[in-house]
Protein backbone atom coordinates (compact mmCIF):
# COMPACT_ATOMS: atom_id res chain seq x y z
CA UNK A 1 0.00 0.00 0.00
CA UNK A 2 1.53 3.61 -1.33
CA UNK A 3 1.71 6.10 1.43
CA UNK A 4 -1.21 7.90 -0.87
CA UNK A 5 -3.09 5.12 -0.05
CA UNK A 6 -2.65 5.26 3.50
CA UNK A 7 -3.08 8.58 3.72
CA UNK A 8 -6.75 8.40 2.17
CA UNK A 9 -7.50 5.63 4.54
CA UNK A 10 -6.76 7.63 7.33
CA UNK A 11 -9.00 10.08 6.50
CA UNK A 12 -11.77 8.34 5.43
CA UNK A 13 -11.47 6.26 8.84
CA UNK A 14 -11.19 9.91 10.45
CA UNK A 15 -14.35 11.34 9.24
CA UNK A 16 -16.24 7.29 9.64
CA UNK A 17 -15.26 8.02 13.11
CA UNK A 18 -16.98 11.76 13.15
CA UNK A 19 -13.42 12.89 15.02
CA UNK A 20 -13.03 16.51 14.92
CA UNK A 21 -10.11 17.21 11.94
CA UNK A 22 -7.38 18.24 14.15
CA UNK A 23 -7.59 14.89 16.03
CA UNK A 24 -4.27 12.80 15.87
CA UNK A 25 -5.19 10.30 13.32
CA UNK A 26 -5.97 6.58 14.14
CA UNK A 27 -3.65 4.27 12.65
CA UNK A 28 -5.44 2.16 9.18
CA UNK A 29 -5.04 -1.63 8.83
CA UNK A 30 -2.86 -2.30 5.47
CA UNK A 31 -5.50 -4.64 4.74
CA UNK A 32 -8.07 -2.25 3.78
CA UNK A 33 -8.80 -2.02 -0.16
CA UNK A 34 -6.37 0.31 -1.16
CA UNK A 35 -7.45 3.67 -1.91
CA UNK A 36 -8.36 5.27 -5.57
CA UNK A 37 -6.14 8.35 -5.44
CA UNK A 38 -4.52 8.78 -8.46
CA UNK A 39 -0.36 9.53 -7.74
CA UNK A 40 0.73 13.17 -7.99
CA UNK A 41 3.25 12.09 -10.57
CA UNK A 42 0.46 10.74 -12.55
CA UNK A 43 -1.31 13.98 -12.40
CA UNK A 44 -2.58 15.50 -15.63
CA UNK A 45 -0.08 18.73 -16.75
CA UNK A 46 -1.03 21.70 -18.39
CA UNK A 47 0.40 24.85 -19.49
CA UNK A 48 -1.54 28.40 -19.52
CA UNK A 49 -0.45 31.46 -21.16
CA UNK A 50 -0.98 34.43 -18.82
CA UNK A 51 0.59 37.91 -20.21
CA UNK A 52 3.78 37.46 -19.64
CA UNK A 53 4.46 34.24 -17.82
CA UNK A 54 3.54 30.84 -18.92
CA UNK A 55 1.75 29.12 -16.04
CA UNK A 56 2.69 25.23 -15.84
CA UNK A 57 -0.17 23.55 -13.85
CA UNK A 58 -1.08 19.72 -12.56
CA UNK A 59 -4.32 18.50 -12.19
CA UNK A 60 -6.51 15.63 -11.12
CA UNK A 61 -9.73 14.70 -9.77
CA UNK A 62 -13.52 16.09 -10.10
CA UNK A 63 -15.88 18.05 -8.24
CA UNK A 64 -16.00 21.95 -7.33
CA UNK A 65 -12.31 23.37 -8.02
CA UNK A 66 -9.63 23.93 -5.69
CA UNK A 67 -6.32 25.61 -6.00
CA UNK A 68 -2.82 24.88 -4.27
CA UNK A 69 -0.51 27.47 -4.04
CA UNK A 70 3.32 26.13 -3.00
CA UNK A 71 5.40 28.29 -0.93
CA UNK A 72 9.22 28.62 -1.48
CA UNK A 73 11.64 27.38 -1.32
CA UNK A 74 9.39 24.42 -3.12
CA UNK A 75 7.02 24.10 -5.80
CA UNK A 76 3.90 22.00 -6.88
CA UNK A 77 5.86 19.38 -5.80
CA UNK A 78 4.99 19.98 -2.58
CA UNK A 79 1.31 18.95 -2.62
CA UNK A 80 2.53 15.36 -3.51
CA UNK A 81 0.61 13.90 -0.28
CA UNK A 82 -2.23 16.33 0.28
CA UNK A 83 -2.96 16.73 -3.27
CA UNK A 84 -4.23 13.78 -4.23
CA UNK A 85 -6.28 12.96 -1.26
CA UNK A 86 -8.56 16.44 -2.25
CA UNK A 87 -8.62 14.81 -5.78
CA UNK A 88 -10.59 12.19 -4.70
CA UNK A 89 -13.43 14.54 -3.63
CA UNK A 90 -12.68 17.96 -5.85
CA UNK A 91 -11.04 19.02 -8.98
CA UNK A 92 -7.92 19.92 -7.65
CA UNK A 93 -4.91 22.70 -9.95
CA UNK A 94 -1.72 22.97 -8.34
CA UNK A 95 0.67 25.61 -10.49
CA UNK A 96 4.00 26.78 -10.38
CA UNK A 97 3.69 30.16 -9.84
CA UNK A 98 5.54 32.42 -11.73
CA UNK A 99 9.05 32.24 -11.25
CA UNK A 100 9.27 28.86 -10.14
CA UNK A 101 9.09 25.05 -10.85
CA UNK A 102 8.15 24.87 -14.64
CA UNK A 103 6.86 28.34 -15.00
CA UNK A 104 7.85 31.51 -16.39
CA UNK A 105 11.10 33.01 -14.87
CA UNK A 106 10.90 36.79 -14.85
CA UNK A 107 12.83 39.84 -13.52
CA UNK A 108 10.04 41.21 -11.68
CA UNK A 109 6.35 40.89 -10.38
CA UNK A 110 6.73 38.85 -7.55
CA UNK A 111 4.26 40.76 -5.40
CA UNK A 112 1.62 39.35 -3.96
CA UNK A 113 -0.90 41.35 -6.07
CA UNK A 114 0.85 40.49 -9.51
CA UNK A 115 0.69 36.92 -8.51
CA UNK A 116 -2.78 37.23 -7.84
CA UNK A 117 -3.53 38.51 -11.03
CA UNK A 118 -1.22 35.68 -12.41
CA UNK A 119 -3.89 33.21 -10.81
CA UNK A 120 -6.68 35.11 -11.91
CA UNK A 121 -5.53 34.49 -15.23
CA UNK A 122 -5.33 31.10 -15.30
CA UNK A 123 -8.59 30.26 -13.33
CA UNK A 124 -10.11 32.09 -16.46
CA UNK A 125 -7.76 30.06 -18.88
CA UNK A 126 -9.60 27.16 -16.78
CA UNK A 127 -13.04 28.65 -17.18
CA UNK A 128 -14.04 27.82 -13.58
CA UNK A 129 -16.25 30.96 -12.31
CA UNK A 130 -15.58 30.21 -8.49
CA UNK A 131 -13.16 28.30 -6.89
CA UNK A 132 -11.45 27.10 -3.16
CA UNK A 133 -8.50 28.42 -2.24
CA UNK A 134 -5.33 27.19 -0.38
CA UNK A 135 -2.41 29.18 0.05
CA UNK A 136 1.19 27.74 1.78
CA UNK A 137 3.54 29.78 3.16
CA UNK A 138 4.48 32.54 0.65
CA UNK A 139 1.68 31.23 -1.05
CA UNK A 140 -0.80 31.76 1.58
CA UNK A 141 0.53 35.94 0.61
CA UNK A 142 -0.65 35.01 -3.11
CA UNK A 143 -4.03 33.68 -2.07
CA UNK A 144 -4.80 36.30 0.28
CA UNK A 145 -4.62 38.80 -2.01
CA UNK A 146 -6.74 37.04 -4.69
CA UNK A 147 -9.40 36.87 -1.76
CA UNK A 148 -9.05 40.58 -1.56
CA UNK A 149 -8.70 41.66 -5.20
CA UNK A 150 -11.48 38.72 -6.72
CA UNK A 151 -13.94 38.26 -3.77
CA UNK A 152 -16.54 37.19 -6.48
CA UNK A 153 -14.31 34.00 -7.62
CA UNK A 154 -13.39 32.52 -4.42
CA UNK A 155 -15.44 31.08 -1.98
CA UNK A 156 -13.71 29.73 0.71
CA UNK A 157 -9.94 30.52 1.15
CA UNK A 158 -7.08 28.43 3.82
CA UNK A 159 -3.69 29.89 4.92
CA UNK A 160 -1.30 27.47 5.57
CA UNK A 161 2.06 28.44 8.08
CA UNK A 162 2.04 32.39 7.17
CA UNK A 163 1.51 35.70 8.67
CA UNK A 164 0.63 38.27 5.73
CA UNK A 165 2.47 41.27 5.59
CA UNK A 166 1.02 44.30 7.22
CA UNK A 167 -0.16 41.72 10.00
CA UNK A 168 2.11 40.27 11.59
CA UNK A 169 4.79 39.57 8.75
CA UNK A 170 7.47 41.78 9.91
CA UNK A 171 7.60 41.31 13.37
CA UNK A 172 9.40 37.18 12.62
CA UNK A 173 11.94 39.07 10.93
CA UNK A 174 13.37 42.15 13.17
CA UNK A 175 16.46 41.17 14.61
CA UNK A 176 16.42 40.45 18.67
CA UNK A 177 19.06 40.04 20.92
CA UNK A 178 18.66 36.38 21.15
CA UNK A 179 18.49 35.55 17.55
CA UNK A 180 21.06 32.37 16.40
CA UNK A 181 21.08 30.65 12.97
CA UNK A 182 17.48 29.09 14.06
CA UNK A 183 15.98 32.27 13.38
CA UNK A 184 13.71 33.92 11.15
CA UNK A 185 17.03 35.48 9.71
CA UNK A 186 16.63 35.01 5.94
CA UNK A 187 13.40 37.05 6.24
CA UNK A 188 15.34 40.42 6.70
CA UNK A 189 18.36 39.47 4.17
CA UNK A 190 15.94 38.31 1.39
CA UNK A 191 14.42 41.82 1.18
CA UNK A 192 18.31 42.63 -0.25
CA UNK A 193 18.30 40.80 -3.15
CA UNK A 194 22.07 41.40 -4.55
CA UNK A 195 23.13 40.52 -1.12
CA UNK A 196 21.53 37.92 -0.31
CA UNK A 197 21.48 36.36 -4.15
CA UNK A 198 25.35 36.89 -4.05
CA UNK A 199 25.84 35.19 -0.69
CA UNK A 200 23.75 31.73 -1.77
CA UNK A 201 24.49 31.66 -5.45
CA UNK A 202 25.62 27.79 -5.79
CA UNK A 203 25.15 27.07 -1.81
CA UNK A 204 21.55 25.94 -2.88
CA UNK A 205 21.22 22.34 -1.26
CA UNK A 206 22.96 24.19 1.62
CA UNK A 207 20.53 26.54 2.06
CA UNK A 208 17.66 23.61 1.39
CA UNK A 209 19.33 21.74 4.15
CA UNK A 210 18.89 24.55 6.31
CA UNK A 211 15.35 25.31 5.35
CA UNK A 212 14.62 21.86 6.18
CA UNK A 213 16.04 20.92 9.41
CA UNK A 214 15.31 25.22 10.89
CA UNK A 215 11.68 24.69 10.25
CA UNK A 216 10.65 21.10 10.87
CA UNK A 217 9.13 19.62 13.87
CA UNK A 218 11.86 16.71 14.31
CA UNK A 219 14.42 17.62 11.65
CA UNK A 220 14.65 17.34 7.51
CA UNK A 221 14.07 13.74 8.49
CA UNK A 222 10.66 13.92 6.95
CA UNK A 223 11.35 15.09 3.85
CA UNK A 224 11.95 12.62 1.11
CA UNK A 225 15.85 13.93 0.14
CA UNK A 226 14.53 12.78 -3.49
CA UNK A 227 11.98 15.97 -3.29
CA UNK A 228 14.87 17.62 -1.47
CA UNK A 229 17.27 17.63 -4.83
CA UNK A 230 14.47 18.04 -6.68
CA UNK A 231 13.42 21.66 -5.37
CA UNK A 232 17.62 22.33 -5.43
CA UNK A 233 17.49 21.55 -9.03
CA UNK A 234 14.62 23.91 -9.73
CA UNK A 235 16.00 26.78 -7.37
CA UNK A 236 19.58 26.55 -8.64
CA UNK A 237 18.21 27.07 -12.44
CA UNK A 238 19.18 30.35 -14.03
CA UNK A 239 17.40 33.24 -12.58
CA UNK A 240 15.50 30.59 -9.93
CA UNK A 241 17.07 31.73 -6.71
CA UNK A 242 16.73 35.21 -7.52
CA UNK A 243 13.01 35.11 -8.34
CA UNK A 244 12.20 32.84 -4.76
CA UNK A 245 14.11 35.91 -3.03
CA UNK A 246 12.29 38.43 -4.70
CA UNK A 247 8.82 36.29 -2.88
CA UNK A 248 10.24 38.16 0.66
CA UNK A 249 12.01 41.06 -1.09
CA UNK A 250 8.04 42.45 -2.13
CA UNK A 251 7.47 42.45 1.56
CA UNK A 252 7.09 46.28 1.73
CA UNK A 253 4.75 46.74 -1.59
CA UNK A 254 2.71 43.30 -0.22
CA UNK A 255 2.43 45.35 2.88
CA UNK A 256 1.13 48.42 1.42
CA UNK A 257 -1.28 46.92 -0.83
CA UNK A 258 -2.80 44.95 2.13
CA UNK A 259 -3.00 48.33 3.91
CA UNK A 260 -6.82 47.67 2.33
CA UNK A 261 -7.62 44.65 4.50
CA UNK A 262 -7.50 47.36 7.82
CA UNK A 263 -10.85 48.49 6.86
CA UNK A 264 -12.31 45.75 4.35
CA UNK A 265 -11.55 42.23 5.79
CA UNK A 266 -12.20 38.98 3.72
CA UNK A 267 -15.53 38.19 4.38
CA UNK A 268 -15.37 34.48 3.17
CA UNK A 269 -15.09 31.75 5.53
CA UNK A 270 -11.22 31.74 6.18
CA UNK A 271 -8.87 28.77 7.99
CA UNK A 272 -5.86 28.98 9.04
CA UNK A 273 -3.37 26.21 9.83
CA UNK A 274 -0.21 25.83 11.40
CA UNK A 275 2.30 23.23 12.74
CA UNK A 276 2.43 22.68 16.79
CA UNK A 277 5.95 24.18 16.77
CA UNK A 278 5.52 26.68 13.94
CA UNK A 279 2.58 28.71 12.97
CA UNK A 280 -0.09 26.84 14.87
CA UNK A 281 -0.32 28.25 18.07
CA UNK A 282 -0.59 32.36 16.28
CA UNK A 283 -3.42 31.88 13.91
CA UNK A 284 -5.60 34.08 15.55
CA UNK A 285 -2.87 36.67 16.01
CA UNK A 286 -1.49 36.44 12.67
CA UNK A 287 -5.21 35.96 10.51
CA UNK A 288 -7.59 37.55 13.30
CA UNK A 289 -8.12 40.82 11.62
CA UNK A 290 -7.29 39.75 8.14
CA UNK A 291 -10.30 37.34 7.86
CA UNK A 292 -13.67 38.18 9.81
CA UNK A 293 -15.32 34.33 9.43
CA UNK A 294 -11.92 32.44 10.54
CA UNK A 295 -11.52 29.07 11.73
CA UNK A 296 -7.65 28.23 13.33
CA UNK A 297 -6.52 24.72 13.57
CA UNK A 298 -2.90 23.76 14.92
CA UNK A 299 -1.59 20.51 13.38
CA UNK A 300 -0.23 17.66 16.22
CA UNK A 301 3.49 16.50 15.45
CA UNK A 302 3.89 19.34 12.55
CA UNK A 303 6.31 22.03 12.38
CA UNK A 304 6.23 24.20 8.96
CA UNK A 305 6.33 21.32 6.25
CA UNK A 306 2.24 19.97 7.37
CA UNK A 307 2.47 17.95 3.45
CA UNK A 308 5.40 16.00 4.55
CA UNK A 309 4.88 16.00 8.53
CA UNK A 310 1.48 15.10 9.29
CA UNK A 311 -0.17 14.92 6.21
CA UNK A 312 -3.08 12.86 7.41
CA UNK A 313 -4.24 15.54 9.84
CA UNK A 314 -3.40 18.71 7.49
CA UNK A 315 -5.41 16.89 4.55
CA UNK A 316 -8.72 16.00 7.13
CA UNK A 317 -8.86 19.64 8.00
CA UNK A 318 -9.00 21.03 4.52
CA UNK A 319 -11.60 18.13 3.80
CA UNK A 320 -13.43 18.79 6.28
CA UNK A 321 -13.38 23.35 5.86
CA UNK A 322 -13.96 22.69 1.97
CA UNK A 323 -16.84 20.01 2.07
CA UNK A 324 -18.88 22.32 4.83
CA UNK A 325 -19.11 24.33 1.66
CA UNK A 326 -21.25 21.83 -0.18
């Protein structure tokens, strides 16, 4: 049995059992008929146009639609375990955003509000008229400000380990007296970009290795070091690492053009998720006035990487936040 399959089983058993989402999940017997989620590397792939950029996307599944927006320093890669789990109950579109994975490396429009209009694009290229929303890490940045800019064409929207900018953002990454290299560190020297580009060039896997281990909840353990050289291959590309830096580097403009969400918050029903020993235990301070219908759930044995941590549990509670839709 793939873990895929055991990761469906869990969550089927989960929701059998009527346990809230959050709960640690119950361990499945390998005997059960193996599940029908179809592999993310099995995934339909498309490619979209949009302006400037050409948007590679995967694909799977059927129902109402739901995008997956990757952080950095990964890419649709990262929704190999979640992913297809959602697929079994919605039409599920993971891209690479601009600038990474298979996309469209350009010199610019890495803010938040660009990428929205990036997504925009392709949900139109897609023809869907409404969709879900899930936004990791930078990506959560992305899918807040679709939420703000297209209210009409999302209907329910999750942040995944983030704190937008303009709300918490910038306090994780002022220096303190009692920072050491386990700090939020690379937050203030990504927004210089020839710095911090000319300090990493070709120290890539290094700086994955970091990423890894700094954020997990029991080291880079969890992380299949396949996926690991995969996102190094894709960030150490020409024009790759500079592009994921730029992500932070738009903190400033990002902030500004949140400014908005002060007096207009997203009125959608909004979730926010976080590992136990990352972003879990602030989603209230971090989403609280970004998101007036809000919903926080902090995932057991989960630092910052939920899709490779605790899967099971992250996966239930976006099943169970997008089906109270239908």
């Amino acid at each position: 049995m793939t873990m895929i399959d055991r990761l469906a089983l869990a969550v089927t058993a989960l929701f059998a059992l009527a346990l809230p989402a959050s709960a640690v999940l119950a361990q499945t017997d390998e005997a059960v008929t193996a599940s029908l989620a179809i592999p993310f590397d099995e995934w339909e792939i498309g490619r979209a146009q949009i302006g400037e950029v050409s948007i590679v996307y995967r694909k799977a599944g059927e129902g109402p639609p739901i995008v997956l927006l990757h952080g950095w320093p990964q890419h649709s890669l990262m929704w190999h375990t979640i992913g297809p789990v959602l697929a079994e109950h919605f039409t599920v579109i993971a891209p690479d955003q601009r600038g990474v994975g298979m996309s469209t490396i350009t010199p610019g429009g890495y803010d938040k509000t660009t990428l929205a209009a990036d997504l925009k694009g392709l949900v139109d290229h897609l023809g869907y008229n409404r969709i879900g929303l899930v936004g990791y890490d930078l990506g959560a940045g992305t899918a807040a400000a679709f939420a703000r800019d297209y209210p009409d064409t999302v209907s329910r929207v999750a942040f995944m380990e983030f704190g937008l900018a303009g709300f918490g953002y910038e306090a994780f990454m002022m220096p303190s007296a009692d920072w050491t290299l386990n700090s939020n560190w690379h937050l203030a020297l990504f927004t210089v970009p020839d710095a911090a580009e000319w300090m990493l060039k070709g120290q890539e896997r290094e700086l994955l290795s970091w990423f890894f281990y700094h954020f997990a909840y029991s080291g880079n353990a969890s992380v299949d070091p396949a996926h690991i050289e995969a996102y190094a291959r894709e960030i150490a590309k020409p024009g790759a690492l500079r592009a994921g830096i730029s992500y932070y580097a738009s903190v400033w403009q990002d902030a500004e053009d949140n400014a908005v969400l002060n007096e207009t918050p997203l009125s959608i029903p909004a979730l926010a998720i976080g590992g136990e020993t990352s972003a879990g235990p602030y989603g209230d301070y971090l989403w609280g006035k970004v998101a007036l219908d809000l919903t926080t759930v902090s995932i057991p044995r989960a630092g910052h990487w939920l899709g490779d941590e605790n899967p099971e549990a992250s996966a239930a509670v976006l099943l169970e936040f997008f089906r109270a839709a239908n």
